[in-house]
Protein backbone atom coordinates (compact mmCIF):
# COMPACT_ATOMS: atom_id res chain seq x y z
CA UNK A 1 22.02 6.48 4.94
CA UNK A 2 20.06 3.18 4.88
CA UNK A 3 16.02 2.62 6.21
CA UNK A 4 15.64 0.95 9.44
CA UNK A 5 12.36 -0.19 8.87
CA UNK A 6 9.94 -1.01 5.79
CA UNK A 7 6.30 -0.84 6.19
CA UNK A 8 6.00 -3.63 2.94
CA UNK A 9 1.85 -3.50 2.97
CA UNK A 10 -0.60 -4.93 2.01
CA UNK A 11 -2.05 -2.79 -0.32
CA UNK A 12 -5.27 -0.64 1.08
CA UNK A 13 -4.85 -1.63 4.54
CA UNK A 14 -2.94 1.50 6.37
CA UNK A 15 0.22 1.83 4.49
CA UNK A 16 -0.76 5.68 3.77
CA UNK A 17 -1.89 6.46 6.91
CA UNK A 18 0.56 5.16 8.96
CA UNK A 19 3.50 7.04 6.72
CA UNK A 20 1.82 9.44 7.44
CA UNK A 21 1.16 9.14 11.35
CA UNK A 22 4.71 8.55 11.72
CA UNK A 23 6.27 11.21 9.75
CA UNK A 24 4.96 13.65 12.33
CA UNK A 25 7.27 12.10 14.99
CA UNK A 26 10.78 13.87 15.50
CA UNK A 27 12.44 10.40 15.69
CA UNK A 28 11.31 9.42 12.82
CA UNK A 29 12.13 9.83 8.93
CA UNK A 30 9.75 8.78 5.88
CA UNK A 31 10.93 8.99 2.75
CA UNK A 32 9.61 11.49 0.35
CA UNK A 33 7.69 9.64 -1.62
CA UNK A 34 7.06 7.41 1.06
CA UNK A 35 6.51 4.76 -1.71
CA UNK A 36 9.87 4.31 -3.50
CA UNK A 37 9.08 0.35 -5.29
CA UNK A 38 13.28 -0.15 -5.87
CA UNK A 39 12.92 -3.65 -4.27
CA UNK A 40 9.96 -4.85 -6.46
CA UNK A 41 11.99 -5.31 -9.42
CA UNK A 42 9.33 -7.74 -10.82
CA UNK A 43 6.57 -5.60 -10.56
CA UNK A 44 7.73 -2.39 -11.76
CA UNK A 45 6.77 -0.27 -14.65
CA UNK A 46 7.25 2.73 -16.57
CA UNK A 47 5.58 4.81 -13.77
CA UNK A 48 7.16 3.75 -10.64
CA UNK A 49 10.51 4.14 -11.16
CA UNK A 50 11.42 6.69 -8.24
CA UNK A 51 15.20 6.37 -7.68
CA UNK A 52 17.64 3.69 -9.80
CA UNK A 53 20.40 2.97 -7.29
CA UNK A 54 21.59 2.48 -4.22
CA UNK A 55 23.31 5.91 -3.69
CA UNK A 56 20.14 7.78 -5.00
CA UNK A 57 17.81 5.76 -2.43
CA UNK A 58 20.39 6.43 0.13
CA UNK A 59 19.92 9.81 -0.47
CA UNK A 60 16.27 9.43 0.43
CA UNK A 61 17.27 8.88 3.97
CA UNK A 62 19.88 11.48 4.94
CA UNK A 63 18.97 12.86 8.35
CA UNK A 64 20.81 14.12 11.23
CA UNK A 65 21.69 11.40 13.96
CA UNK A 66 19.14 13.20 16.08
CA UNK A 67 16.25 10.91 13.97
CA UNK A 68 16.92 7.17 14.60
CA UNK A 69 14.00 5.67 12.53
CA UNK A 70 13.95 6.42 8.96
CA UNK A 71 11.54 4.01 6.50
CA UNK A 72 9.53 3.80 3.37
CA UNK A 73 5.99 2.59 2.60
CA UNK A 74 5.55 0.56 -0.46
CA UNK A 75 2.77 -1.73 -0.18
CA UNK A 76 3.27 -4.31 -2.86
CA UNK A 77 6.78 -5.13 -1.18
CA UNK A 78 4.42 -7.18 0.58
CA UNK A 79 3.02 -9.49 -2.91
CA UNK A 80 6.19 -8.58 -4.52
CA UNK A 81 8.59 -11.97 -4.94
CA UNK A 82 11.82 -10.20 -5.48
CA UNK A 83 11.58 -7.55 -2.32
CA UNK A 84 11.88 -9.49 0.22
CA UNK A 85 14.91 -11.21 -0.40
CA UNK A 86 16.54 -8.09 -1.43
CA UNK A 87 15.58 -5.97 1.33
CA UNK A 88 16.76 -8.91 3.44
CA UNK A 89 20.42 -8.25 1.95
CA UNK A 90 20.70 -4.63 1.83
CA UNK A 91 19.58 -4.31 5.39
CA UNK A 92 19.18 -7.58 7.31
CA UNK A 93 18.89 -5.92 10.64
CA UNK A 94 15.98 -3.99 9.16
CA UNK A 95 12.01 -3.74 10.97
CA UNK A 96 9.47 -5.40 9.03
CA UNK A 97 5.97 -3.66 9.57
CA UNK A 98 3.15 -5.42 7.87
CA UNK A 99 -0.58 -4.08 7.86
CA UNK A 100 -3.26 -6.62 6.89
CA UNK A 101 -7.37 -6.24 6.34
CA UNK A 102 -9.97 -9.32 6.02
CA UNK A 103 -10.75 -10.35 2.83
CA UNK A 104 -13.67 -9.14 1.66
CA UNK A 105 -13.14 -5.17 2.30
CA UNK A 106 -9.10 -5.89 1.17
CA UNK A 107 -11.03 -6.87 -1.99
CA UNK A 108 -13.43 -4.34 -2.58
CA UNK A 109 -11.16 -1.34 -1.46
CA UNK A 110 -8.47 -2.50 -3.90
CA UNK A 111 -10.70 -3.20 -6.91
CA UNK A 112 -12.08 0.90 -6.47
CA UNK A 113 -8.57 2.15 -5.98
CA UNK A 114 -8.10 0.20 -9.11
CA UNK A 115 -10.92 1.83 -11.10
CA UNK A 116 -9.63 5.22 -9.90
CA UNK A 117 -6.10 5.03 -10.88
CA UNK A 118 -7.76 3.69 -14.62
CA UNK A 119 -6.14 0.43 -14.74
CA UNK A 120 -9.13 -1.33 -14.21
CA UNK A 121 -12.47 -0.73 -15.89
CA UNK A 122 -14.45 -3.25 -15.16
CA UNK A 123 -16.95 -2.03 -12.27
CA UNK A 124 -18.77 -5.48 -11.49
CA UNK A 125 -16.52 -6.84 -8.25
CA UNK A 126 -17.61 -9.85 -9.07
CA UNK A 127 -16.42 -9.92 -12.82
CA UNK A 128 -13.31 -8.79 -11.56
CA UNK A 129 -12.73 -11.28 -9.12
CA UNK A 130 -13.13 -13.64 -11.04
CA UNK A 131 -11.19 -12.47 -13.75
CA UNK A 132 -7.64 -12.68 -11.11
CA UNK A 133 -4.91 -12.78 -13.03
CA UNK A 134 -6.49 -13.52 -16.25
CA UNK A 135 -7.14 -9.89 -17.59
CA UNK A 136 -4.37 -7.34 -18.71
CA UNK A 137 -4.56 -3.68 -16.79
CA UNK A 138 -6.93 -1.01 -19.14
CA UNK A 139 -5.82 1.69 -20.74
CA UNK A 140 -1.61 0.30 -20.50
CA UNK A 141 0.01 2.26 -23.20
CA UNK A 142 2.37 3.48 -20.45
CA UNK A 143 3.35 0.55 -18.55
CA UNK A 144 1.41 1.67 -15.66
CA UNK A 145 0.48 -1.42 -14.53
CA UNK A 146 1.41 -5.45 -15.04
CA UNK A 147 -1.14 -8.30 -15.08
CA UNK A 148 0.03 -9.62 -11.49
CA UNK A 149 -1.79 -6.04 -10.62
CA UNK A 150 -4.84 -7.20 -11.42
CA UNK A 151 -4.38 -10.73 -10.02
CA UNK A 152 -6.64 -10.09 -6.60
CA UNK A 153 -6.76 -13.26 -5.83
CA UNK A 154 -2.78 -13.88 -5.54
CA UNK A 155 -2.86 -10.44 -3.87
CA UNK A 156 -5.30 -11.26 -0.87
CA UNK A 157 -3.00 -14.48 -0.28
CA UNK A 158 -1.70 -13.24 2.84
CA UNK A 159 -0.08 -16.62 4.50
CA UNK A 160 2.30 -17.29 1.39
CA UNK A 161 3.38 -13.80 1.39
CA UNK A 162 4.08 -13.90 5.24
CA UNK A 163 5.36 -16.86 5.03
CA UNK A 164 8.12 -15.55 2.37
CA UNK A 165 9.07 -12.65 4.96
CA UNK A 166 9.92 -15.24 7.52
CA UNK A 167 12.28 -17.26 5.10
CA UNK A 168 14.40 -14.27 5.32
CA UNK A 169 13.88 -12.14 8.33
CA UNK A 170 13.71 -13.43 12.38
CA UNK A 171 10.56 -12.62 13.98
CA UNK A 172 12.03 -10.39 16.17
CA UNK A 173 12.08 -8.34 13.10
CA UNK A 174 8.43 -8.55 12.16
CA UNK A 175 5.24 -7.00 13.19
CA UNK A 176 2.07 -7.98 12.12
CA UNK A 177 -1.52 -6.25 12.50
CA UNK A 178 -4.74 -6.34 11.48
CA UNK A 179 -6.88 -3.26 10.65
CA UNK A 180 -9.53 -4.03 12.07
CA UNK A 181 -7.93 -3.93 15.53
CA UNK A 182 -6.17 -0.35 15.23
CA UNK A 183 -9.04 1.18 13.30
CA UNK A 184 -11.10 2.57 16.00
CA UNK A 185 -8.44 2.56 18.45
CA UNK A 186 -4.86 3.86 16.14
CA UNK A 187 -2.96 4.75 19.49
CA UNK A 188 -3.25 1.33 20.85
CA UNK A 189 -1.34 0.44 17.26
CA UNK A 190 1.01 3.78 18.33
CA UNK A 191 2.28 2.28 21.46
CA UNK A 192 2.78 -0.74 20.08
CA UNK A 193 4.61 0.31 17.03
CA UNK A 194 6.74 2.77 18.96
CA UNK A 195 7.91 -0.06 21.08
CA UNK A 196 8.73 -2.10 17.88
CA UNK A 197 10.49 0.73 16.52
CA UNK A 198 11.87 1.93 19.59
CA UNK A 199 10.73 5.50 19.31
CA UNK A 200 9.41 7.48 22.58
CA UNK A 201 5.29 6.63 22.36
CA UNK A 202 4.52 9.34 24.26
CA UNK A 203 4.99 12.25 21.70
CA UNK A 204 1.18 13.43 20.42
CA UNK A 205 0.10 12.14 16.75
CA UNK A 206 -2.73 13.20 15.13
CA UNK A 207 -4.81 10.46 13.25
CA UNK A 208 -6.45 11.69 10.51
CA UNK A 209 -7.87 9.24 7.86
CA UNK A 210 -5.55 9.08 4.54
CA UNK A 211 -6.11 7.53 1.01
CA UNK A 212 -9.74 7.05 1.23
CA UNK A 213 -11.71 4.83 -1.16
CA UNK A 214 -13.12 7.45 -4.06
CA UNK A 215 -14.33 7.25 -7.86
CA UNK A 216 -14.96 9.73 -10.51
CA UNK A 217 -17.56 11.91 -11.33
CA UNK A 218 -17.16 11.90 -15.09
CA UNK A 219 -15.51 9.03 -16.74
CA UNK A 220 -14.32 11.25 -19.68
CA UNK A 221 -12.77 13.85 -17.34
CA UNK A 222 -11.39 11.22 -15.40
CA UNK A 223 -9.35 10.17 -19.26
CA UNK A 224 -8.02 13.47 -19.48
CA UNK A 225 -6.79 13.76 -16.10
CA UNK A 226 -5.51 10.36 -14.60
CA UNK A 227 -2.79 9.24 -16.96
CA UNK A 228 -3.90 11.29 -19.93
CA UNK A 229 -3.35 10.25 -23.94
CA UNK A 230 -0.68 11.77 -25.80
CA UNK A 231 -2.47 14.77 -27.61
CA UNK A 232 -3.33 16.06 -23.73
CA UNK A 233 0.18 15.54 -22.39
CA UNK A 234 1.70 17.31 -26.00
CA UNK A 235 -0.57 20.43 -25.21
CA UNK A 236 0.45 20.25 -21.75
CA UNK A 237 3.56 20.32 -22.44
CA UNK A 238 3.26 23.54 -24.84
CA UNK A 239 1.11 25.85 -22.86
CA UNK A 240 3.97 25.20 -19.96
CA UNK A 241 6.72 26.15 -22.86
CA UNK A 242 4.48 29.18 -23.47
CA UNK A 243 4.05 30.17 -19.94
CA UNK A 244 7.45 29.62 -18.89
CA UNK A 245 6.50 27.05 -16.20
CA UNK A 246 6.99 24.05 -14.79
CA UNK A 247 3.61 23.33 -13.46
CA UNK A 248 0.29 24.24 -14.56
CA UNK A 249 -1.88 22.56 -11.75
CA UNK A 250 -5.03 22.64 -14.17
CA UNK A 251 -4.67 18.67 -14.48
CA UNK A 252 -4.46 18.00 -10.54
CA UNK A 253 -7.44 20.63 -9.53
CA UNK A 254 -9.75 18.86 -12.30
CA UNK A 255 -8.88 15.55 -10.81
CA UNK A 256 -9.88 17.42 -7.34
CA UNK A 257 -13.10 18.35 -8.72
CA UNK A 258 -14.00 15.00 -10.36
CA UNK A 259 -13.52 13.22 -7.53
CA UNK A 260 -16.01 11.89 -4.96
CA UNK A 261 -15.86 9.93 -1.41
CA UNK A 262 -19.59 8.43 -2.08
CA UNK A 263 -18.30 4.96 -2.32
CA UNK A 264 -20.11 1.51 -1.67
CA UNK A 265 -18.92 0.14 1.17
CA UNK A 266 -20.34 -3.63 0.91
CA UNK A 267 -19.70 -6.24 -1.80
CA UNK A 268 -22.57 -8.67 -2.38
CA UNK A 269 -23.38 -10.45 0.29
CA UNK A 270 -22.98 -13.61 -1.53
CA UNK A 271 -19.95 -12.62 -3.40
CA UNK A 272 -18.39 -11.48 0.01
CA UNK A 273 -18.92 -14.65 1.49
CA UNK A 274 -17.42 -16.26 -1.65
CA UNK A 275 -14.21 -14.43 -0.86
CA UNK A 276 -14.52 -15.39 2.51
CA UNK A 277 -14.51 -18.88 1.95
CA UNK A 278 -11.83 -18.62 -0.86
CA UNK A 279 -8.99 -17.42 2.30
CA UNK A 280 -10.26 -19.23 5.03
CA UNK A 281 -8.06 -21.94 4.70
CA UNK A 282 -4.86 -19.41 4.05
CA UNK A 283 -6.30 -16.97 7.20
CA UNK A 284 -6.49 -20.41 9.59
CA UNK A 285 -2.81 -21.13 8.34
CA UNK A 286 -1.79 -17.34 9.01
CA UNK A 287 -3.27 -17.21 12.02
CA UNK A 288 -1.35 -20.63 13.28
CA UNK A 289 1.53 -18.98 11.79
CA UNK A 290 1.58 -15.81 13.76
CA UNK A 291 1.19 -17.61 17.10
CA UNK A 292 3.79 -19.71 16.34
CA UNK A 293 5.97 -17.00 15.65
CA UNK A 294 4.56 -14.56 17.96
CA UNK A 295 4.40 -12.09 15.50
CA UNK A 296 0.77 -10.68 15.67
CA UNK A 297 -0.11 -7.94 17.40
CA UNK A 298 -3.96 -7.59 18.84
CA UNK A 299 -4.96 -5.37 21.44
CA UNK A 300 -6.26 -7.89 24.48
CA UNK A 301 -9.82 -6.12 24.11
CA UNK A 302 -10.22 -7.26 20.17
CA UNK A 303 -13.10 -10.03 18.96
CA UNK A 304 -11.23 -12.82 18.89
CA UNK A 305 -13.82 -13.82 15.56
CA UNK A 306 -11.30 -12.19 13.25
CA UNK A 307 -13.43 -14.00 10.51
CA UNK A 308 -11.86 -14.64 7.06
């Protein structure tokens, strides 16, 4: 069976948690992983290759007709230029769910998830931002990552990317939101999705944060354990042969233990006002857009000073 709806990102800004919220609903389906990147043809890699046709992504969506809503969450769908327009044609009468942050904390949060996954290593925001698609990912020996990845500036440009999703689907077909609307208040974001999706809003959810901003401990733990060099994944490989398992575990309970939520919230305040300024001509464009369109959803208590 096909997806009826695609939560396409951005990036940082809800995709996890949302999966997440909605695979607790009995009318609804995510797929497992709920981030399956076959659209993005021109930003995959070695590493996110989940399923290579049609029939085996299909297969990620067989449920009884008793579930109506089945979906993935892939957030670069979003930045991708080759999603879109293929998602259009595989399912045209698809839902488009798209989950946006202001700049500045879009920036920040991305650049540390970044640094955690080791495809990024340098730690000055600022040296990275301005780096934006000038810099090739660290540490690539296996195709984990493309230079687009790193291009944060191309990645925060939320108008052109909206604007690509309208060349191909109605608007009756897309939702936008902002997460700083839903964040203190996720049922308001709920009720309104449920409508979208047309799901009964009144079954209970449970919001619990997901996919929180974190760094490592140790940066030479953090080698052995997040996409680890040859030698580690050779031994690996032989103590499982000797043990007569699949899975050891060691790997993903050091990565548990190496990891910490104590995170810097803020950017500079200068740099954060750089970024600011660097959108605000692409948020006043968005923002015309999704009126136009009708597209944007805000709950009618919300500071209209959405700030960009």
């Amino acid at each position: 069976m096909k997806p009826t709806f695609y939560i396409i990102g951005a990036p940082k800004c809800g995709t996890t948690s949302w999966a997440a919220y909605l695979a607790q609903h009995p009318d609804v389906q995510i797929s497992d992983p709920k981030e399956l990147n076959y659209f993005s043809t021109d930003l995959r890699t070695a590493n996110n290759i989940i399923v290579g046709s049609d029939t085996e992504y299909e297969a990620k969506f067989d449920r009884p007709e008793t579930v109506p809503a089945a979906g993935e969450a892939t957030p670069l769908y979003l930045y991708s230029t080759e999603a879109i327009p293929r998602i259009a044609e595989y399912t045209p009468d698809a839902k488009i769910v798209i989950l946006l942050r202001k700049a500045a904390p879009f920036f920040r949060s991305l650049h540390q998830q970044f640094l955690y996954r080791r495809i990024e290593n340098e730690t000055d925001p600022r040296k990275a931002w301005e780096g934006s698609g000038t810099r090739q990912p660290h540490g690539n020996a296996d195709r984990a990552a493309l230079e687009r990845h790193l291009d944060y500036k191309a990645l925060g440009d939320f108008n052109s990317q909206v604007a690509r999703v309208l060349e191909h689907f109605p608007p009756e077909q897309v939702f936008i939101t902002w997460m700083e609307d839903w964040k203190n208040d996720p049922n308001w974001l709920y009720r309104e999705l449920a409508t979208f999706l047309g799901i009964d809003g009144s079954h209970p959810l449970t919001f619990e944060v997901h996919n929180r901003a974190k760094r490592h401990r140790n940066a030479i733990l953090s080698r052995m354990t997040i996409r680890p060099p040859a030698w580690v994944m050779a031994l690996s490989r032989g103590l499982k042969r000797l043990l007569g398992r699949e899975r050891l575990g060691i790997a993903a309970k050091l990565r548990e233990m190496n990891t910490t939520y104590d995170v810097a919230e803020k950017l500079p305040t200068d740099l954060e006002a750089e970024i600011n300024e660097f959108y605000r001509d692409s948020y006043e464009a968005l923002d015309s857009r999704s009126a136009a369109f009708g597209i944007l959803r805000r709950p009618s208590y919300a500071n209209e000073n959405r700030g960009a």
